[in-house]
PDB file of N, CA and C in Angstrom:
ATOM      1  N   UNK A   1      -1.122  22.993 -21.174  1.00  0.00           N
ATOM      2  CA  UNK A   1      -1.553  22.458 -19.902  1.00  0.00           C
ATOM      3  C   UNK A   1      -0.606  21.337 -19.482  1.00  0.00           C
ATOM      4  N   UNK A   2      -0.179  21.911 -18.118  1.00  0.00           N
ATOM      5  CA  UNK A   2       1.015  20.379 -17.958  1.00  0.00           C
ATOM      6  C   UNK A   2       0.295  19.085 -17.596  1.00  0.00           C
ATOM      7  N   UNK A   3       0.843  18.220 -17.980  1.00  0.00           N
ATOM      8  CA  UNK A   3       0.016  16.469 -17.949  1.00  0.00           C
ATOM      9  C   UNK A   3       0.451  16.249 -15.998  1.00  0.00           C
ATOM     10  N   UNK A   4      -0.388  15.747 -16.008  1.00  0.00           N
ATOM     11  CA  UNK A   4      -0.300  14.802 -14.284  1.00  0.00           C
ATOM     12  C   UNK A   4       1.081  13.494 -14.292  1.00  0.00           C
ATOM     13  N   UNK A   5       1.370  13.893 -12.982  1.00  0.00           N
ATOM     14  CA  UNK A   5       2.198  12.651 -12.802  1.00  0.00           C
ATOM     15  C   UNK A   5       1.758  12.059 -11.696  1.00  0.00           C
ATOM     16  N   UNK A   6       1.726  10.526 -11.282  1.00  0.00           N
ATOM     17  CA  UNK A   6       1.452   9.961 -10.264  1.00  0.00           C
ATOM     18  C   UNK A   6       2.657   8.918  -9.925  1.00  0.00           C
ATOM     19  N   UNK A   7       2.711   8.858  -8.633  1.00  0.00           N
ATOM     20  CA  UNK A   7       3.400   7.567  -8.291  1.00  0.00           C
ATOM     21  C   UNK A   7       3.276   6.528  -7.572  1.00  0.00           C
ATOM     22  N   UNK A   8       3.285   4.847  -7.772  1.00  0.00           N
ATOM     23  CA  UNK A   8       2.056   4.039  -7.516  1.00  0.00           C
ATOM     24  C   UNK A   8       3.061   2.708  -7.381  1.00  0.00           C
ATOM     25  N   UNK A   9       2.278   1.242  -7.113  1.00  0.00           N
ATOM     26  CA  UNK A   9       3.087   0.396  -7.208  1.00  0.00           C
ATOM     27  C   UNK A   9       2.394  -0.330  -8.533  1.00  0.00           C
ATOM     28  N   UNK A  10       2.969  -1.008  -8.959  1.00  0.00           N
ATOM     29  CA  UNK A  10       2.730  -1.986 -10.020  1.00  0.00           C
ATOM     30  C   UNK A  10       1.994  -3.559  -9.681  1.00  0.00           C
ATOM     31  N   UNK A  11       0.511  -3.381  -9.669  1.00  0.00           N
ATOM     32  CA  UNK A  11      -0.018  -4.628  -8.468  1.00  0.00           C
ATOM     33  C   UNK A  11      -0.204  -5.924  -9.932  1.00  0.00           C
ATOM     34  N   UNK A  12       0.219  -5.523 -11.132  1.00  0.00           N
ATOM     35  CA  UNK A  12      -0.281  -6.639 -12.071  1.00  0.00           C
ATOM     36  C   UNK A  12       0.610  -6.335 -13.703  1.00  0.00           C
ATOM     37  N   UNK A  13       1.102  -7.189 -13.966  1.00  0.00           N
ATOM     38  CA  UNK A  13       2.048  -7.160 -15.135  1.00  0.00           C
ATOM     39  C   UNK A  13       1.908  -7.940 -15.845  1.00  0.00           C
ATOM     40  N   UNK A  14       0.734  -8.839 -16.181  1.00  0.00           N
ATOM     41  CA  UNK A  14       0.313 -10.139 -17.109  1.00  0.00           C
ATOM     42  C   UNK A  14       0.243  -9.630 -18.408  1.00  0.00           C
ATOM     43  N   UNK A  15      -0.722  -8.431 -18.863  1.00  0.00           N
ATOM     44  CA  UNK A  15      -0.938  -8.236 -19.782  1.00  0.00           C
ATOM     45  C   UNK A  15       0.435  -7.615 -21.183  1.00  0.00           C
ATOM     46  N   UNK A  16       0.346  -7.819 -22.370  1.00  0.00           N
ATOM     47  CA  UNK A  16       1.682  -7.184 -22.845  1.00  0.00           C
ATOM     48  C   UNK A  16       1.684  -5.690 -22.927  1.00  0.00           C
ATOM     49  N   UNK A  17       2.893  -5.441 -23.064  1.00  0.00           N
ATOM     50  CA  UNK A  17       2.826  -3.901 -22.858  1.00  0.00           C
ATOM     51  C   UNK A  17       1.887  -2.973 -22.261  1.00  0.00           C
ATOM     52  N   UNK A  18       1.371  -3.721 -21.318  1.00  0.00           N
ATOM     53  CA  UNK A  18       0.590  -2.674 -20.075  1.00  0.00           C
ATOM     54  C   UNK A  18       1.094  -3.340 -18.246  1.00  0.00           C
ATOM     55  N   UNK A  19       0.625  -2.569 -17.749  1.00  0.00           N
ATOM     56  CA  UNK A  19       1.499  -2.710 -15.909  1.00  0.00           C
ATOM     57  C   UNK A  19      -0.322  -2.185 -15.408  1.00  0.00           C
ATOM     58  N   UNK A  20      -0.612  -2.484 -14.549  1.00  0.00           N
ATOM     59  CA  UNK A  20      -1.842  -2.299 -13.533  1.00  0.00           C
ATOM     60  C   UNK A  20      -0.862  -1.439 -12.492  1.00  0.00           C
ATOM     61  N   UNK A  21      -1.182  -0.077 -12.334  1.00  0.00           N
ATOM     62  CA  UNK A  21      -0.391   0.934 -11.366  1.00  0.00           C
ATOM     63  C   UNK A  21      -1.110   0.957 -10.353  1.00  0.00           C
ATOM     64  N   UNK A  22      -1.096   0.667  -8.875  1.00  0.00           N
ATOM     65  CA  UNK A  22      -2.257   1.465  -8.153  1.00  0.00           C
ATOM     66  C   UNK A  22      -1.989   2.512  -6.934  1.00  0.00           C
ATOM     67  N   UNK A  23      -2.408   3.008  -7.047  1.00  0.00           N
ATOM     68  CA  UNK A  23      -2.121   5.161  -6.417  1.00  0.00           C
ATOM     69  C   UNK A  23      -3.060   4.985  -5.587  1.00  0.00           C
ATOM     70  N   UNK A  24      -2.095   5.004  -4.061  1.00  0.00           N
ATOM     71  CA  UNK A  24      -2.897   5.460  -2.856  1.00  0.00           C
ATOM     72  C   UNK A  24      -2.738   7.163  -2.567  1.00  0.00           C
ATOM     73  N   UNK A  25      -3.661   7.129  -1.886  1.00  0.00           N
ATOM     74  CA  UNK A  25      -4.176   8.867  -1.473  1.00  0.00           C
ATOM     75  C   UNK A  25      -4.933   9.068  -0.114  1.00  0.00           C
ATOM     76  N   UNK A  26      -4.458  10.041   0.418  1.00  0.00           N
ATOM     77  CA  UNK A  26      -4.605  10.320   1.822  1.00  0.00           C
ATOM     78  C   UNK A  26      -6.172  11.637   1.377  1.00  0.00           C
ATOM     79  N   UNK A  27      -7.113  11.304   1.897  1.00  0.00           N
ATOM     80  CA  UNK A  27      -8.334  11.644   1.813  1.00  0.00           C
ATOM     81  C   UNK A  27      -8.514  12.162   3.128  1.00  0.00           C
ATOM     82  N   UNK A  28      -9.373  13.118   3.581  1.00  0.00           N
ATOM     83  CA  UNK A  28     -10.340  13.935   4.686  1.00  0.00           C
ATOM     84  C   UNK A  28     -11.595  13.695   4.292  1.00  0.00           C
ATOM     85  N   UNK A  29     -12.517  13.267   5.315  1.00  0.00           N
ATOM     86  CA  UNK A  29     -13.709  13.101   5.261  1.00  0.00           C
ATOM     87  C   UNK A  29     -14.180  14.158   5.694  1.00  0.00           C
ATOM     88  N   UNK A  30     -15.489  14.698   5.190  1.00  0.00           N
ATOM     89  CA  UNK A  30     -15.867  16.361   4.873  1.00  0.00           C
ATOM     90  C   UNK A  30     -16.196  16.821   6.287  1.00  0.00           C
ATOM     91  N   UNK A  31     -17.238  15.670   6.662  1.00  0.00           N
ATOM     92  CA  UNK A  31     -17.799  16.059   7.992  1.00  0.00           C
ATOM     93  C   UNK A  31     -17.322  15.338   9.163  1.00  0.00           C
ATOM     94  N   UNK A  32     -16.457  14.397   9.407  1.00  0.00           N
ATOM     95  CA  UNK A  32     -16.042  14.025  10.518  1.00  0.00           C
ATOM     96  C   UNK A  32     -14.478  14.197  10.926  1.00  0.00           C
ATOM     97  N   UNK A  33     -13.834  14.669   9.612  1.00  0.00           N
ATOM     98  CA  UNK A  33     -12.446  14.889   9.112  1.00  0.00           C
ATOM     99  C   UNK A  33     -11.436  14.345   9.241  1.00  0.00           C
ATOM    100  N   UNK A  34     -12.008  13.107   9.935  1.00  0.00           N
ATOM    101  CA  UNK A  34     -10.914  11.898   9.901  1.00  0.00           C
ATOM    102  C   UNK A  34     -10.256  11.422   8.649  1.00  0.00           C
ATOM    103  N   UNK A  35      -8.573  11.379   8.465  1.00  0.00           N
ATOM    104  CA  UNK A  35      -8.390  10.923   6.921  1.00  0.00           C
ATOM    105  C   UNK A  35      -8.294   9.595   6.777  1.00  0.00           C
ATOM    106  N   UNK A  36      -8.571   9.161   5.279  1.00  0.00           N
ATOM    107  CA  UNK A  36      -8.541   7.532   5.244  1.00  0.00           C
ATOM    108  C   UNK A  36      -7.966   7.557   3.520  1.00  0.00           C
ATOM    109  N   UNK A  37      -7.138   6.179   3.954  1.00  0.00           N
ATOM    110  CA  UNK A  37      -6.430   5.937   2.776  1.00  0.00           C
ATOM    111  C   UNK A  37      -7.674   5.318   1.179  1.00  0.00           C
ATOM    112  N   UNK A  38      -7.212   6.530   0.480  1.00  0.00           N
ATOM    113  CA  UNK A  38      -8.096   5.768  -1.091  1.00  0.00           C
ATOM    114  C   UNK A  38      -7.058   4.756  -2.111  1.00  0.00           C
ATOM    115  N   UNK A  39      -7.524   4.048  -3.033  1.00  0.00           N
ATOM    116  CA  UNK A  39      -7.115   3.513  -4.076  1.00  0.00           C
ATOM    117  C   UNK A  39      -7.401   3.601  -5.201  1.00  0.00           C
ATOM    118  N   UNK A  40      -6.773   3.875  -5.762  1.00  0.00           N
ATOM    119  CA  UNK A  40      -7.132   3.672  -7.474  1.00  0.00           C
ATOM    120  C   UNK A  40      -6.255   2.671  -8.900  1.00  0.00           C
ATOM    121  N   UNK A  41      -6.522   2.306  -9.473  1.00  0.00           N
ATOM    122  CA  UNK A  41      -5.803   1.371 -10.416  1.00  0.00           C
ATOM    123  C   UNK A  41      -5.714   2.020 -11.629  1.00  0.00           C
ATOM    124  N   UNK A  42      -4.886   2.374 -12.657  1.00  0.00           N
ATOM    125  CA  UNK A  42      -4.481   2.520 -13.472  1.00  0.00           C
ATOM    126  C   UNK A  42      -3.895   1.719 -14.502  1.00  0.00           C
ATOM    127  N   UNK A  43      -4.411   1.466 -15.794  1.00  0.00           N
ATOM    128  CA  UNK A  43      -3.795   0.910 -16.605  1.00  0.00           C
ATOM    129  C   UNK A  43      -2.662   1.814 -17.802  1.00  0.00           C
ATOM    130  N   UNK A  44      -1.047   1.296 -17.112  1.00  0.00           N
ATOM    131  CA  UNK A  44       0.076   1.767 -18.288  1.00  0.00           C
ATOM    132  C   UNK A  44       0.676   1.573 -19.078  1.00  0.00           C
ATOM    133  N   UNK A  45       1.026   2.353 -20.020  1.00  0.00           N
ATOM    134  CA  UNK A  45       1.716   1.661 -21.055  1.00  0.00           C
ATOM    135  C   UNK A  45       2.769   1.394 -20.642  1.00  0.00           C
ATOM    136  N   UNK A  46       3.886   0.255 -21.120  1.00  0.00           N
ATOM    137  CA  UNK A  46       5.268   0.060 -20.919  1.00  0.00           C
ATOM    138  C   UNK A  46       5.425  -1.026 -22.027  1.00  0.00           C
ATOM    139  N   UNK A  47       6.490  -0.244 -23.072  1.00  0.00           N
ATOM    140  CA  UNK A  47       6.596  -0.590 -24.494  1.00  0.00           C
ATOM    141  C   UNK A  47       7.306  -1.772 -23.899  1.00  0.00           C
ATOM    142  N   UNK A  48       8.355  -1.750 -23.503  1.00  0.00           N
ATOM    143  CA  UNK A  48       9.472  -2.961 -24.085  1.00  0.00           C
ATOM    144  C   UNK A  48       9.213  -3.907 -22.499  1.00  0.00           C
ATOM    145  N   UNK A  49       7.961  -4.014 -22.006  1.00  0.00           N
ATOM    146  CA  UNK A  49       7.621  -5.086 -20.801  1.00  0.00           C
ATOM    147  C   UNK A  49       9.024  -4.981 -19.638  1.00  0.00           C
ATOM    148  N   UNK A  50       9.375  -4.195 -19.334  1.00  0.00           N
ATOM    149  CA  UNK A  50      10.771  -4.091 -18.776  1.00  0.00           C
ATOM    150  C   UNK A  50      10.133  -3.909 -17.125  1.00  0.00           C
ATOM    151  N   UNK A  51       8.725  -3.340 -16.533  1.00  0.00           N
ATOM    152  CA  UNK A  51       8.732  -3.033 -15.595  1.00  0.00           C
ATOM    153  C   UNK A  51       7.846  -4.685 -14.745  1.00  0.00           C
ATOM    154  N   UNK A  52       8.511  -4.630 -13.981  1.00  0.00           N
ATOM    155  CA  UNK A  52       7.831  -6.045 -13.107  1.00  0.00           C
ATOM    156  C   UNK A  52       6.708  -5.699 -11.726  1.00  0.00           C
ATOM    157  N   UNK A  53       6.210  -6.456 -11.545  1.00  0.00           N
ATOM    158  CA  UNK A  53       5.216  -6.580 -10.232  1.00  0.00           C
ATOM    159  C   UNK A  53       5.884  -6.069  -8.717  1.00  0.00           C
ATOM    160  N   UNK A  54       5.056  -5.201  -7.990  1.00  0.00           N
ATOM    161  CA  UNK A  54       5.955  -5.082  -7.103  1.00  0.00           C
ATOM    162  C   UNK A  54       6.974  -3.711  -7.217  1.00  0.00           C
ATOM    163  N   UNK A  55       6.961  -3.090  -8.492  1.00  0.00           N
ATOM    164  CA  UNK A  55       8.258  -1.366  -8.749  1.00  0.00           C
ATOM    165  C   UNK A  55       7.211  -0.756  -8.052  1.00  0.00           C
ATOM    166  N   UNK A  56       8.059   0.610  -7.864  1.00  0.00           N
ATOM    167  CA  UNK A  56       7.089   1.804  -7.555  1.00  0.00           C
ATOM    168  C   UNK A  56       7.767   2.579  -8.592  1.00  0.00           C
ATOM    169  N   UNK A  57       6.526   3.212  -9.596  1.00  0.00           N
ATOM    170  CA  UNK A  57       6.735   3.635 -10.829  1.00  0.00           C
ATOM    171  C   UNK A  57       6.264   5.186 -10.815  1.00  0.00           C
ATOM    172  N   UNK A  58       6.502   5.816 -11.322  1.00  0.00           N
ATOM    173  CA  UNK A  58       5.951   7.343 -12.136  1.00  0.00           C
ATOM    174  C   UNK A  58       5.367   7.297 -13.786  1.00  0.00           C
ATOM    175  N   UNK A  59       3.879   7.489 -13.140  1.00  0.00           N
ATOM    176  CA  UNK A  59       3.014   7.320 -14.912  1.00  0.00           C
ATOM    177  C   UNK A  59       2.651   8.902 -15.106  1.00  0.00           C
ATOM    178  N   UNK A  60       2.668   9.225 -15.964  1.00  0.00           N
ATOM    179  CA  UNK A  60       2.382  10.592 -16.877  1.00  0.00           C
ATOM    180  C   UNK A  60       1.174  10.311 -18.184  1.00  0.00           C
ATOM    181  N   UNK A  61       0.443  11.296 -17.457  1.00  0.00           N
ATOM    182  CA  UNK A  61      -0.816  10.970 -18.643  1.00  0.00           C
ATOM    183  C   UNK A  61      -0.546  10.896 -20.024  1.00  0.00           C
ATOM    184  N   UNK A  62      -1.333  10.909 -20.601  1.00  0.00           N
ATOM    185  CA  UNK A  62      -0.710  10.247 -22.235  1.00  0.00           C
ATOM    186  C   UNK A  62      -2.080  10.536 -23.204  1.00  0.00           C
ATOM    187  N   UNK A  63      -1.963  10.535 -24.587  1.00  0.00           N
ATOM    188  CA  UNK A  63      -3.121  10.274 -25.336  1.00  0.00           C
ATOM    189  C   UNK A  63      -3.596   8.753 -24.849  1.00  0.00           C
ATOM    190  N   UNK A  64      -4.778   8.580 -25.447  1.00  0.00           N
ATOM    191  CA  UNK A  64      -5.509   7.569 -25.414  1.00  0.00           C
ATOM    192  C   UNK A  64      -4.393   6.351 -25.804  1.00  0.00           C
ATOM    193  N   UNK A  65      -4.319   5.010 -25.681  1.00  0.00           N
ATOM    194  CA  UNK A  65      -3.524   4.225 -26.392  1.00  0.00           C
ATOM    195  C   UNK A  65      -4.378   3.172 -26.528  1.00  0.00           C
ATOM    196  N   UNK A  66      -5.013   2.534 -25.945  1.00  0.00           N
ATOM    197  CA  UNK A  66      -6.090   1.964 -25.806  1.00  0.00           C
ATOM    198  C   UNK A  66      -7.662   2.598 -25.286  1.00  0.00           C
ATOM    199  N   UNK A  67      -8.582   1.301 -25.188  1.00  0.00           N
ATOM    200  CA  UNK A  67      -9.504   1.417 -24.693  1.00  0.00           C
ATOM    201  C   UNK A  67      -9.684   2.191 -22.766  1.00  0.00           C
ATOM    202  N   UNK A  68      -8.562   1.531 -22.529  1.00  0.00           N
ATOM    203  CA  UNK A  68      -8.444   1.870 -20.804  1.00  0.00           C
ATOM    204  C   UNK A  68      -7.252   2.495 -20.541  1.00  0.00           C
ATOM    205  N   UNK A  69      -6.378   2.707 -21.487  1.00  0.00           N
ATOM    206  CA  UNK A  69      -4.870   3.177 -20.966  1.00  0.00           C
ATOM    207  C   UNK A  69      -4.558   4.326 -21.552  1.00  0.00           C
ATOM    208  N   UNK A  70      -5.014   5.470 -20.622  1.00  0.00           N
ATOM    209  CA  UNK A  70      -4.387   6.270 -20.683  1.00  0.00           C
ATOM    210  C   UNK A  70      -3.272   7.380 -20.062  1.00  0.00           C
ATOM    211  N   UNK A  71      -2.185   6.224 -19.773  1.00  0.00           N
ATOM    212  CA  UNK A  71      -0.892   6.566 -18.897  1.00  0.00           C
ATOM    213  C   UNK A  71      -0.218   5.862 -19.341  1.00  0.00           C
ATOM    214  N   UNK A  72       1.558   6.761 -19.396  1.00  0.00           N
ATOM    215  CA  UNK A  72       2.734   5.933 -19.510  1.00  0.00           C
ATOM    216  C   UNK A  72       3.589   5.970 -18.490  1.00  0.00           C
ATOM    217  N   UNK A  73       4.108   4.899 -18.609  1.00  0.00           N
ATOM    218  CA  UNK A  73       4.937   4.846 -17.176  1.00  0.00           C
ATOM    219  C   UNK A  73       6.573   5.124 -17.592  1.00  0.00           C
ATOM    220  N   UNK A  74       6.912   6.539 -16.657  1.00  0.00           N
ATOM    221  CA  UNK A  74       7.965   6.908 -17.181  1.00  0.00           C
ATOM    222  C   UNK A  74       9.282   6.675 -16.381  1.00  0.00           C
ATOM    223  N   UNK A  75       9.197   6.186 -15.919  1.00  0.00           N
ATOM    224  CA  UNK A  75      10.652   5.744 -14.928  1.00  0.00           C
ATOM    225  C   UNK A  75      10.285   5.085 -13.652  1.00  0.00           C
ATOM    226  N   UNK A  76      11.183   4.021 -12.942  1.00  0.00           N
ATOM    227  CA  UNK A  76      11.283   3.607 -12.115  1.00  0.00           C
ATOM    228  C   UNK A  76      11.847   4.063 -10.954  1.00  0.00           C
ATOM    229  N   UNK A  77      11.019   4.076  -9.631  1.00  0.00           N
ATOM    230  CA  UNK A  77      11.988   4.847  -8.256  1.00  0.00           C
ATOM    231  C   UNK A  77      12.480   3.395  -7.913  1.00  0.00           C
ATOM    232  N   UNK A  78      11.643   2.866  -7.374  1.00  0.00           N
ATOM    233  CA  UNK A  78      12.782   1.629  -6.470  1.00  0.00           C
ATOM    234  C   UNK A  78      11.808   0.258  -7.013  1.00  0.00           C
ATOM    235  N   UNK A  79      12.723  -1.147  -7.385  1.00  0.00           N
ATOM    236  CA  UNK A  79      12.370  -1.925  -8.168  1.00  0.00           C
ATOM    237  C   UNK A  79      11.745  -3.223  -6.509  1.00  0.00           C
ATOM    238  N   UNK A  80      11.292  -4.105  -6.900  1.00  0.00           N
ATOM    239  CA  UNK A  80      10.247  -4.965  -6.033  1.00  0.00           C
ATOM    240  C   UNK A  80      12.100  -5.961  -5.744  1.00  0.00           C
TER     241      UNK A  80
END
């Protein structure tokens, strides 16, 4: 089964070796079908703290690594 990829900005980088990703999404509402922007937050891994606040990143699901993180962040498109 191929793993998911998403691509998101990086809204929080305090913690070590994790990045707060968050993935907007263009949604349709069922019955009025107007679309509206969603959010979601993601917690990723990033071993060597290299990614900063502000990238727009590509995370790929992952085993569990923690309690909440289950995504790694695999490359950088464009840096903050």
């Amino acid at each position: 089964m191929p793993k998911r990829e998403l691509t998101g900005i990086i809204v929080s980088d305090a913690a070590d070796k994790t990045v707060v990703v968050q993935i907007e999404s263009l949604k349709q509402h069922p019955k009025y079908l107007r679309r509206y922007r969603s959010h979601k937050k993601y917690k990723a891994h990033d071993e060597k703290n290299e990614y900063k606040k502000g990238d727009l990143v590509v995370i790929l699901e992952s085993r569990p690594i923690s309690k909440d993180k289950r995504w790694r962040v695999v490359r950088k498109v464009t840096h903050a």
